[in-house]
C-alpha atoms as a PDB file:
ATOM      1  CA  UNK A   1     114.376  77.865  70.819  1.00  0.00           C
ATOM      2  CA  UNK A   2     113.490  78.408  74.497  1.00  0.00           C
ATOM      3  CA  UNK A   3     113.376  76.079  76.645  1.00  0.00           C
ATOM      4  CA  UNK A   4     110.176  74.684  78.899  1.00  0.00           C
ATOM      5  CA  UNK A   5     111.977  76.068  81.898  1.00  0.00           C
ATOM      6  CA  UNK A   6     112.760  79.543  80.669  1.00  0.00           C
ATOM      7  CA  UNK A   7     108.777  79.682  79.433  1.00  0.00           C
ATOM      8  CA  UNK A   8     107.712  78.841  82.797  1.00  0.00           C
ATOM      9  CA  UNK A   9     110.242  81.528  84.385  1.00  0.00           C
ATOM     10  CA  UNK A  10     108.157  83.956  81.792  1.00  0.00           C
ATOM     11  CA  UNK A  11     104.821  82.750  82.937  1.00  0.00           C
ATOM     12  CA  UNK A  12     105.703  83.158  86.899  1.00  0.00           C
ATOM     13  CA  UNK A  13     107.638  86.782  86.184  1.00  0.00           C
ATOM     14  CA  UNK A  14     104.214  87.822  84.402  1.00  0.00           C
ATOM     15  CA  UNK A  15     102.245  86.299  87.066  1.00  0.00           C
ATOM     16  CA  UNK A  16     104.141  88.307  90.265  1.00  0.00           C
ATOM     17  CA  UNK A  17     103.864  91.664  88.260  1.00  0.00           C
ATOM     18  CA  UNK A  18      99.959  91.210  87.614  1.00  0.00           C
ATOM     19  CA  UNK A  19      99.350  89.883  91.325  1.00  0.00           C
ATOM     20  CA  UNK A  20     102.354  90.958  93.769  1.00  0.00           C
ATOM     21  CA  UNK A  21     100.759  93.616  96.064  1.00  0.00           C
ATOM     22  CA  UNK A  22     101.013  97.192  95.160  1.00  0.00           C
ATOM     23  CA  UNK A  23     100.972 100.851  96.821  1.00  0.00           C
ATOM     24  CA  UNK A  24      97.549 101.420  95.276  1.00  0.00           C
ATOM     25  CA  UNK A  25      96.672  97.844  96.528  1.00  0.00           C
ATOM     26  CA  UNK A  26      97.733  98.657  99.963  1.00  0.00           C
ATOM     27  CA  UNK A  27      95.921 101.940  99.999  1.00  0.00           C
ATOM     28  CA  UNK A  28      92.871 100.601  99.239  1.00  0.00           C
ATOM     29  CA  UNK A  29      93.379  97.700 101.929  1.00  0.00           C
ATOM     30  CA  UNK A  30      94.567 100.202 104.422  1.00  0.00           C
ATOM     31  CA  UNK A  31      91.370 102.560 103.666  1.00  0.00           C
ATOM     32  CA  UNK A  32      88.666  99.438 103.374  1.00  0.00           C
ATOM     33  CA  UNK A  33      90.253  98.462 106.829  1.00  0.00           C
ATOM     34  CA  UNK A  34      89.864 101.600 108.465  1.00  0.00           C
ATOM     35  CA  UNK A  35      86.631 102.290 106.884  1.00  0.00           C
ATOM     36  CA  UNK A  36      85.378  98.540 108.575  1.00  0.00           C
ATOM     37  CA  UNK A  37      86.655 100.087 112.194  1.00  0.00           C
ATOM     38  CA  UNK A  38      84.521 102.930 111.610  1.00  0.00           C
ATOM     39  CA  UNK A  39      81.428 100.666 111.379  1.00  0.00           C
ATOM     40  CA  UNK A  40      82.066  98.949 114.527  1.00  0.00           C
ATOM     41  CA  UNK A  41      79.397 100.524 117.565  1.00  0.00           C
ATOM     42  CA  UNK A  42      80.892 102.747 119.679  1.00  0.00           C
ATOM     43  CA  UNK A  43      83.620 103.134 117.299  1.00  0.00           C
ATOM     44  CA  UNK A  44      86.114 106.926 117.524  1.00  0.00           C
ATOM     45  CA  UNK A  45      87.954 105.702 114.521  1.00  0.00           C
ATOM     46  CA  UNK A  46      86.419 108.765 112.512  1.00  0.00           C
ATOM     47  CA  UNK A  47      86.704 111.433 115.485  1.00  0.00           C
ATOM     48  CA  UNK A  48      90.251 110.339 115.253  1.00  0.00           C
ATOM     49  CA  UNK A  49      91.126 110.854 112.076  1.00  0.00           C
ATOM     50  CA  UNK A  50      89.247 113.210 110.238  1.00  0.00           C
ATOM     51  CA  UNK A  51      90.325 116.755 109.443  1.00  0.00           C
ATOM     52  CA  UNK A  52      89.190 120.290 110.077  1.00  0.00           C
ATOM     53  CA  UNK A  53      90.895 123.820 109.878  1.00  0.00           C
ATOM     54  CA  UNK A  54      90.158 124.006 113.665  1.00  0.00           C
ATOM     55  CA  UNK A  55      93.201 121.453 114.588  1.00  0.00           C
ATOM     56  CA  UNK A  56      95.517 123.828 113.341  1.00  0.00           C
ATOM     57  CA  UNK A  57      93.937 127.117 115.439  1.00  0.00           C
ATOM     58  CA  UNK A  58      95.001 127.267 118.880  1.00  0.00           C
ATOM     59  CA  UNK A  59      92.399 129.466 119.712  1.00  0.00           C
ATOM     60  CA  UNK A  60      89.596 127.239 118.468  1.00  0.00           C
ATOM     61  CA  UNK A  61      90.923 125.188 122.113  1.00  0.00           C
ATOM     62  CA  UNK A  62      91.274 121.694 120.214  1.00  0.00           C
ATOM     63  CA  UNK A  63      94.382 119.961 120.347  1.00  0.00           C
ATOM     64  CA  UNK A  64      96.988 120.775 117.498  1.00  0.00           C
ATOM     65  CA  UNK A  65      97.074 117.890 115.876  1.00  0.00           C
ATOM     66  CA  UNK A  66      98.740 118.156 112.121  1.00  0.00           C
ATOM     67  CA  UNK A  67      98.610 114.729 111.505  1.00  0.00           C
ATOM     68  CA  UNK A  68      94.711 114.763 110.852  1.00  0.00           C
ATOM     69  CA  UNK A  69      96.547 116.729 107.566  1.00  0.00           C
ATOM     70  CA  UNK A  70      96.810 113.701 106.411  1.00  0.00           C
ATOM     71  CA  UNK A  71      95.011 110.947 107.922  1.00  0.00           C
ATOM     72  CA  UNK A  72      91.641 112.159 106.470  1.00  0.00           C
ATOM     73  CA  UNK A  73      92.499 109.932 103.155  1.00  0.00           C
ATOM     74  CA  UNK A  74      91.550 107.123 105.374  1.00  0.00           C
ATOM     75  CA  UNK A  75      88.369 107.910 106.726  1.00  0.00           C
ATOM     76  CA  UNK A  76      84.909 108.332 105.028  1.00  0.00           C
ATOM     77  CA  UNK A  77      81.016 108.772 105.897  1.00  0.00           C
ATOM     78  CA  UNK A  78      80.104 105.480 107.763  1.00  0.00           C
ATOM     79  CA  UNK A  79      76.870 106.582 106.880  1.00  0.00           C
ATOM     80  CA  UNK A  80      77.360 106.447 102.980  1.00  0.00           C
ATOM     81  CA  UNK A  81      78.943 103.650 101.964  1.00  0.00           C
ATOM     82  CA  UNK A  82      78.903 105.039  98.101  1.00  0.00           C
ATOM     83  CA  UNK A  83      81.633 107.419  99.759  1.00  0.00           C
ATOM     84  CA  UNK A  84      84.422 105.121 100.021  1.00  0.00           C
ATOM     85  CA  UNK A  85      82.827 102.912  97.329  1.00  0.00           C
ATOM     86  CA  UNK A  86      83.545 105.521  94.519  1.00  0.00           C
ATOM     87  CA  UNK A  87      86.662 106.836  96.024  1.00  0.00           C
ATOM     88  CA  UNK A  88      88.004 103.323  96.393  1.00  0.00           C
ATOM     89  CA  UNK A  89      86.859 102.705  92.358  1.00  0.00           C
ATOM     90  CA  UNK A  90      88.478 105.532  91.127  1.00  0.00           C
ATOM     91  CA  UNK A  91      91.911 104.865  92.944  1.00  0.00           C
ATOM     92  CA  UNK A  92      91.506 101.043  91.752  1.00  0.00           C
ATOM     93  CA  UNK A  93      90.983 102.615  88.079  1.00  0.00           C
ATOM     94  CA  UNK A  94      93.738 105.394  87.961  1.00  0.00           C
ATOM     95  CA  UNK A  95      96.137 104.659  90.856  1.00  0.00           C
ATOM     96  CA  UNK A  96      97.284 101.308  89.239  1.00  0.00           C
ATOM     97  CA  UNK A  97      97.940 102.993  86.040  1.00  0.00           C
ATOM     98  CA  UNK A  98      99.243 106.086  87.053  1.00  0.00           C
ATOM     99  CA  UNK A  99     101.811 103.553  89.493  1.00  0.00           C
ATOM    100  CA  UNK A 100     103.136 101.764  86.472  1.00  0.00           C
ATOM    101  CA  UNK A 101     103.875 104.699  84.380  1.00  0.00           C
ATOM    102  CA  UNK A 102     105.574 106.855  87.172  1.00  0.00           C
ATOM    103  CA  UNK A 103     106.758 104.386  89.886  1.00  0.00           C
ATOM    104  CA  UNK A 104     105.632 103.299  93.313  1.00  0.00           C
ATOM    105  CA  UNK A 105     107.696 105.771  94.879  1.00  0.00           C
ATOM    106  CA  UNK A 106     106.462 109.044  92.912  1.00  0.00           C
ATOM    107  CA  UNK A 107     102.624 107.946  93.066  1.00  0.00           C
ATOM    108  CA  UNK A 108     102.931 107.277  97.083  1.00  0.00           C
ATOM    109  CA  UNK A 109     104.444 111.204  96.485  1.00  0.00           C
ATOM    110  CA  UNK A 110     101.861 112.110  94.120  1.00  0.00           C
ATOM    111  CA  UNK A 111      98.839 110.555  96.448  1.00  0.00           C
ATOM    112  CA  UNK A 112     100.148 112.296  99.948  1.00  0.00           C
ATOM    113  CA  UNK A 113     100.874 115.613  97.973  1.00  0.00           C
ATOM    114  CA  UNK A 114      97.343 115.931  97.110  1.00  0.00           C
ATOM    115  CA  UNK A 115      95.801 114.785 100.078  1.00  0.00           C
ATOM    116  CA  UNK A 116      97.878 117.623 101.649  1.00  0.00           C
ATOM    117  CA  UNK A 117      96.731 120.401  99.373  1.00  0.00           C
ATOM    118  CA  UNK A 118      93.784 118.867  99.818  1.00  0.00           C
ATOM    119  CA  UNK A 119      93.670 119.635 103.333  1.00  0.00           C
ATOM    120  CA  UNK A 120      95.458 123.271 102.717  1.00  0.00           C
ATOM    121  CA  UNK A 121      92.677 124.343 100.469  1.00  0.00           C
ATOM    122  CA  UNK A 122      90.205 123.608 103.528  1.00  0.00           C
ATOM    123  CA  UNK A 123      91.682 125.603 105.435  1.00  0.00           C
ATOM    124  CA  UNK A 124      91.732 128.268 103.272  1.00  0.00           C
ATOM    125  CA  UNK A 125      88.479 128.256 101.558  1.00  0.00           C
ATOM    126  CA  UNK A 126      86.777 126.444 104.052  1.00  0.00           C
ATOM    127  CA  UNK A 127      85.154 127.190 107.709  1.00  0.00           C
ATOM    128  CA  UNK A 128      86.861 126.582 110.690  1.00  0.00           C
ATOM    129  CA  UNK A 129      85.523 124.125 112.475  1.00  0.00           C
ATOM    130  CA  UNK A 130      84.426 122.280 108.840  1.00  0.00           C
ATOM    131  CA  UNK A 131      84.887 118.852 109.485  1.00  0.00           C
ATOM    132  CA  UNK A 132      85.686 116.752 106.445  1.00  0.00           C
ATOM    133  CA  UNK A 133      86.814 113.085 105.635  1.00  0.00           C
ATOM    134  CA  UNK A 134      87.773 111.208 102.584  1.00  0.00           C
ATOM    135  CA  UNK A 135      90.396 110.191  99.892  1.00  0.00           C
ATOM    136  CA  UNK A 136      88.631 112.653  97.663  1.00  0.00           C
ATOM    137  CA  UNK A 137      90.963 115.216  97.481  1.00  0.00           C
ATOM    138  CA  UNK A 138      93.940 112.422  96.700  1.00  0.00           C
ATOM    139  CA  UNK A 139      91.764 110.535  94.193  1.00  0.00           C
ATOM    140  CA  UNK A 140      91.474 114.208  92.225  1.00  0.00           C
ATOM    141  CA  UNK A 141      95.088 114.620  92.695  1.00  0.00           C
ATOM    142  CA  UNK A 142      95.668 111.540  90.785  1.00  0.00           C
ATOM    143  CA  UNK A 143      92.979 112.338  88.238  1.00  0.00           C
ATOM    144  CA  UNK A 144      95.378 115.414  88.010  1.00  0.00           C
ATOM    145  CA  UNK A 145      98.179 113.811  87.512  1.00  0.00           C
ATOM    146  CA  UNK A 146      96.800 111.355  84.981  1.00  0.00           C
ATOM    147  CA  UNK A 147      96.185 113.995  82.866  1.00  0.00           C
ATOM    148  CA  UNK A 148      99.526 115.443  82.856  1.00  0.00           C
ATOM    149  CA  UNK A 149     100.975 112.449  81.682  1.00  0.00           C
ATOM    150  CA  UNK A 150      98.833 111.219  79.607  1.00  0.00           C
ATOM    151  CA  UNK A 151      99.413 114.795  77.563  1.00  0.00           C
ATOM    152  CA  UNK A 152     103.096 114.718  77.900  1.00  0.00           C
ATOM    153  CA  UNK A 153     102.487 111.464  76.073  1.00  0.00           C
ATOM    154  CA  UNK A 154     100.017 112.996  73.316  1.00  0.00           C
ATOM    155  CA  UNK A 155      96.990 110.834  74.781  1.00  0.00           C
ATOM    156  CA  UNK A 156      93.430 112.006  74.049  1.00  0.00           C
ATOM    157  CA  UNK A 157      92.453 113.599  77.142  1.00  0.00           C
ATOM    158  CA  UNK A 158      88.888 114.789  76.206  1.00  0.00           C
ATOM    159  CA  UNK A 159      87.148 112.364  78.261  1.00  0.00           C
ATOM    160  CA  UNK A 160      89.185 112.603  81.222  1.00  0.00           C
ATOM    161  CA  UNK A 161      88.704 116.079  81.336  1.00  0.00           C
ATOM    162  CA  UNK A 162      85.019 116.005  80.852  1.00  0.00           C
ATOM    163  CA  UNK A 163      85.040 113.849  83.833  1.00  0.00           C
ATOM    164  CA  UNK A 164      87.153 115.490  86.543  1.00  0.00           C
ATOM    165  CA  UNK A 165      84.873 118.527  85.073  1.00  0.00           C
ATOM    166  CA  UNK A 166      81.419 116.667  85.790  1.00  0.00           C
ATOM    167  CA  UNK A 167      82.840 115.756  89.336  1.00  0.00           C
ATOM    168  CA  UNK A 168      83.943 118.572  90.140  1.00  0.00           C
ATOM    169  CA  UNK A 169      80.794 120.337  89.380  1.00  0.00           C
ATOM    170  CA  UNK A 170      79.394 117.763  91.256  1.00  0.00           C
ATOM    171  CA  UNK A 171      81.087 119.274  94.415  1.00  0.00           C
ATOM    172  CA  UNK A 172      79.753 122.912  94.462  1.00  0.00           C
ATOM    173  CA  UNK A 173      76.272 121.582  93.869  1.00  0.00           C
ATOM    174  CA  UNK A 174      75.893 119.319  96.568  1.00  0.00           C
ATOM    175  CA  UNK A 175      76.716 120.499  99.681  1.00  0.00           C
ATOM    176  CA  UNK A 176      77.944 117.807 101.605  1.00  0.00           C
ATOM    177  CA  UNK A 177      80.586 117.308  99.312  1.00  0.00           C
ATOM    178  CA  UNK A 178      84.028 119.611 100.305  1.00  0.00           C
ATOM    179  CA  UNK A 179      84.843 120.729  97.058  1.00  0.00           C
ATOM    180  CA  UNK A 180      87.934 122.718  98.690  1.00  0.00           C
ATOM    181  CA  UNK A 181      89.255 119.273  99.126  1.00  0.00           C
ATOM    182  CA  UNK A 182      88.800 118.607  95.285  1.00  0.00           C
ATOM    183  CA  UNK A 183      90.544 121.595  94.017  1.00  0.00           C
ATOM    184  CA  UNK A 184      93.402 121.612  96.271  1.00  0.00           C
ATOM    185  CA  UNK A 185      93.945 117.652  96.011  1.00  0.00           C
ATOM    186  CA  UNK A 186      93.262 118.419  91.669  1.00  0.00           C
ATOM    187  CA  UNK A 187      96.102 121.491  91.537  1.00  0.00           C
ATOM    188  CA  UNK A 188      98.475 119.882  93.579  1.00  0.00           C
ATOM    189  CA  UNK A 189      98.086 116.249  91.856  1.00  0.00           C
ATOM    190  CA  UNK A 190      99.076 118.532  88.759  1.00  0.00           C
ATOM    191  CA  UNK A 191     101.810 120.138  89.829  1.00  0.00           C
ATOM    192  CA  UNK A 192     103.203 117.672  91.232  1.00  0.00           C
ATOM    193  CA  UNK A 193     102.904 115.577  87.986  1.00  0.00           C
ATOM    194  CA  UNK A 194     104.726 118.378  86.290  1.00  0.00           C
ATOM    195  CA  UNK A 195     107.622 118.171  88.036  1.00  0.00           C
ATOM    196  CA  UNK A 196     107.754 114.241  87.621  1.00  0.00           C
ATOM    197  CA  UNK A 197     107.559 114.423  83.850  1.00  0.00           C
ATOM    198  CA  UNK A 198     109.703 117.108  83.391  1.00  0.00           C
ATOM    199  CA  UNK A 199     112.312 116.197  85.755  1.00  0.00           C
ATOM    200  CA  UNK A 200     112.380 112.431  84.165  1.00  0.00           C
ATOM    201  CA  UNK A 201     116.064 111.040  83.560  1.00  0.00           C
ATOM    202  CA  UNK A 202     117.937 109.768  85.666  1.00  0.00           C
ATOM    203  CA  UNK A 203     120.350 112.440  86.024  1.00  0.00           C
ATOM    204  CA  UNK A 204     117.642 114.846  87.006  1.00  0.00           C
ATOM    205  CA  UNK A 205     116.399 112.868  89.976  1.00  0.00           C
ATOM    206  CA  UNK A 206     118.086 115.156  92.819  1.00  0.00           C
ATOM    207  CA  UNK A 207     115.995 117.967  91.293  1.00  0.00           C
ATOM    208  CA  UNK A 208     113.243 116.393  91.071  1.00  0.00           C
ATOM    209  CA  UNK A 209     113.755 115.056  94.847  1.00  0.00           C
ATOM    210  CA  UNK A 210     114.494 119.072  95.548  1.00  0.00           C
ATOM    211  CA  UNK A 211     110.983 120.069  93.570  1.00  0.00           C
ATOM    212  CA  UNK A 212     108.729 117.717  95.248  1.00  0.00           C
ATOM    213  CA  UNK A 213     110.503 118.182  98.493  1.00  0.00           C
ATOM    214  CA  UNK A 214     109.605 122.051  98.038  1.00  0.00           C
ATOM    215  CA  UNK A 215     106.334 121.317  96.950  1.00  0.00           C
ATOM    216  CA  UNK A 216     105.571 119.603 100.390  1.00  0.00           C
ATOM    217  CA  UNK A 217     107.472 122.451 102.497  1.00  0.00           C
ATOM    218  CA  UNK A 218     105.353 125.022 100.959  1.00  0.00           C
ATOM    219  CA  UNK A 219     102.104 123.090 101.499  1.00  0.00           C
ATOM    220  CA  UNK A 220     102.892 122.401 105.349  1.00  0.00           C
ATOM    221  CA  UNK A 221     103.803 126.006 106.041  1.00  0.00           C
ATOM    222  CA  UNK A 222     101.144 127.122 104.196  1.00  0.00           C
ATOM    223  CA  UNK A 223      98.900 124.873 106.485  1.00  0.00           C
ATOM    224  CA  UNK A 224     100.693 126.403 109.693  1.00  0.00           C
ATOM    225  CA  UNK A 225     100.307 129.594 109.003  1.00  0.00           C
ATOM    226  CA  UNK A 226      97.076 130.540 110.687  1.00  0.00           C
ATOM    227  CA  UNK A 227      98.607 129.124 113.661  1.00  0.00           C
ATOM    228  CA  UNK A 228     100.569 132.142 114.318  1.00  0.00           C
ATOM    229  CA  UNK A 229      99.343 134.538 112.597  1.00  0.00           C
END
C-alpha cells in the first residue's frame, strides 16, 4: 500500500516534469520576445540580428560580425507573422519530443548546430549580400534529427519524410523562402543526430563531446573561410 503522502509526491513529480520550463520552452519565449521588439516603430531589432554572407567579407565594407551566425534563429519577417507562427509550431511539435528522448543538453547542441550550417550553406549557395532571418534552418535541423532517431528506434518514418520533403520543396518554389538555410540546418540536424545515437552510453560521452565539438569547428571555419581567402 502507498501512502496518501507518497501519491501526492507522485502527482507533484508528474506535475513539474509536464510544466517546469524547458530549452524548447525558452526558445520559443526567447524568439516570441524578440519577434515582439521587432514590431515596435522604429525598431533595429532585425538589422541587428539577421544574417547575410556579407558580414563575413571584409571587402563587402560591413562590419565582421560572426555572431549574426547565429542570432538569425531569433529574428523573422515582421511583415509575415505566419513566419514565426509556423517556425514557432514546428519547434513546439518536435523540439519537446526530440528534448525528452536526447536531453536538454544535446538538443540545445542539436538546435545551434543547425542553425550554424544553416548559416554556412548561405554562404555558400547563397548571394552575398542575401539577407535572411529565421529559425528555419534550426527547425529543419531538428526535423533532421527526429528522423534519425526515430529510425534508430524502428519508428515509421514515412510521414515525416513526406513532410520535410513537401517543405522543402516548398523552399525552391517560392522565392522568398532561403532554402540554403533549409538544407544546411536539415544535413547538419542529421549528422549531428548520428553522432548522438551512436555515441549513446555513458562511457562514450567524451567522444561524443569530441564529435560534436568537431562538428562545430568544421562549420565555423568553414564559415570563415571566404574571409581570407
Amino acid at each position: 500500500m502507498t501512502s496518501a503522502g507518497d501519491r501526492s509526491a507522485r502527482v507533484w513529480r508528474r506535475f513539474r516534469r509536464t510544466f517546469a520550463p524547458s530549452a524548447t520552452y525558452a526558445l520559443i519565449t526567447a524568439t516570441l520576445l524578440v519577434f515582439l521588439g521587432q514590431l515596435l516603430p522604429g525598431s533595429r531589432v532585425t538589422d541587428a540580428l539577421l544574417f547575410s554572407p556579407a558580414y563575413l567579407l571584409p571587402e563587402t565594407g560591413l562590419p565582421f560580425e560572426p555572431w549574426r551566425l547565429l542570432t538569425v534563429a531569433l529574428v523573422h519577417s515582421p511583415q509575415l507573422i505566419l513566419h514565426v507562427a509556423f517556425n514557432m509550431v514546428a519547434l513546439w511539435m518536435f523540439g519537446q519530443q526530440l528534448e525528452s528522448a536526447i536531453g536538454t543538453g544535446r538538443f540545445l547542441a542539436v538546435y545551434a548546430l543547425s542553425t550554424l550550417g544553416g548559416s554556412v550553406a548561405v554562404v555558400y549557395l547563397g548571394a552575398p549580400f542575401q539577407g535572411v532571418v529565421g529559425a528555419s534552418g534550426a527547425v529543419f535541423g531538428l526535423l533532421g534529427a527526429f528522423f534519425i532517431v526515430a529510425r534508430k528506434v524502428g519508428a515509421n518514418t514515412v510521414g515525416l519524410v513526406v513532410m520535410i520533403a513537401l517543405n522543402l520543396g516548398i523552399g525552391f518554389v517560392v522565392r522568398s523562402i532561403s532554402w540554403q538555410a533549409h538544407v544546411g540546418g536539415l544535413l547538419t540536424g542529421m549528422l549531428a543526430a548520428w553522432i548522438i545515437v551512436e555515441t549513446r552510453k555513458r562511457s562514450q560521452r567524451t567522444r561524443q563531446a569530441v564529435l560534436l565539438g568537431a562538428v562545430t569547428v568544421a562549420l565555423l571555419a568553414a564559415a570563415f573561410v571566404p574571409a581570407f581567402v
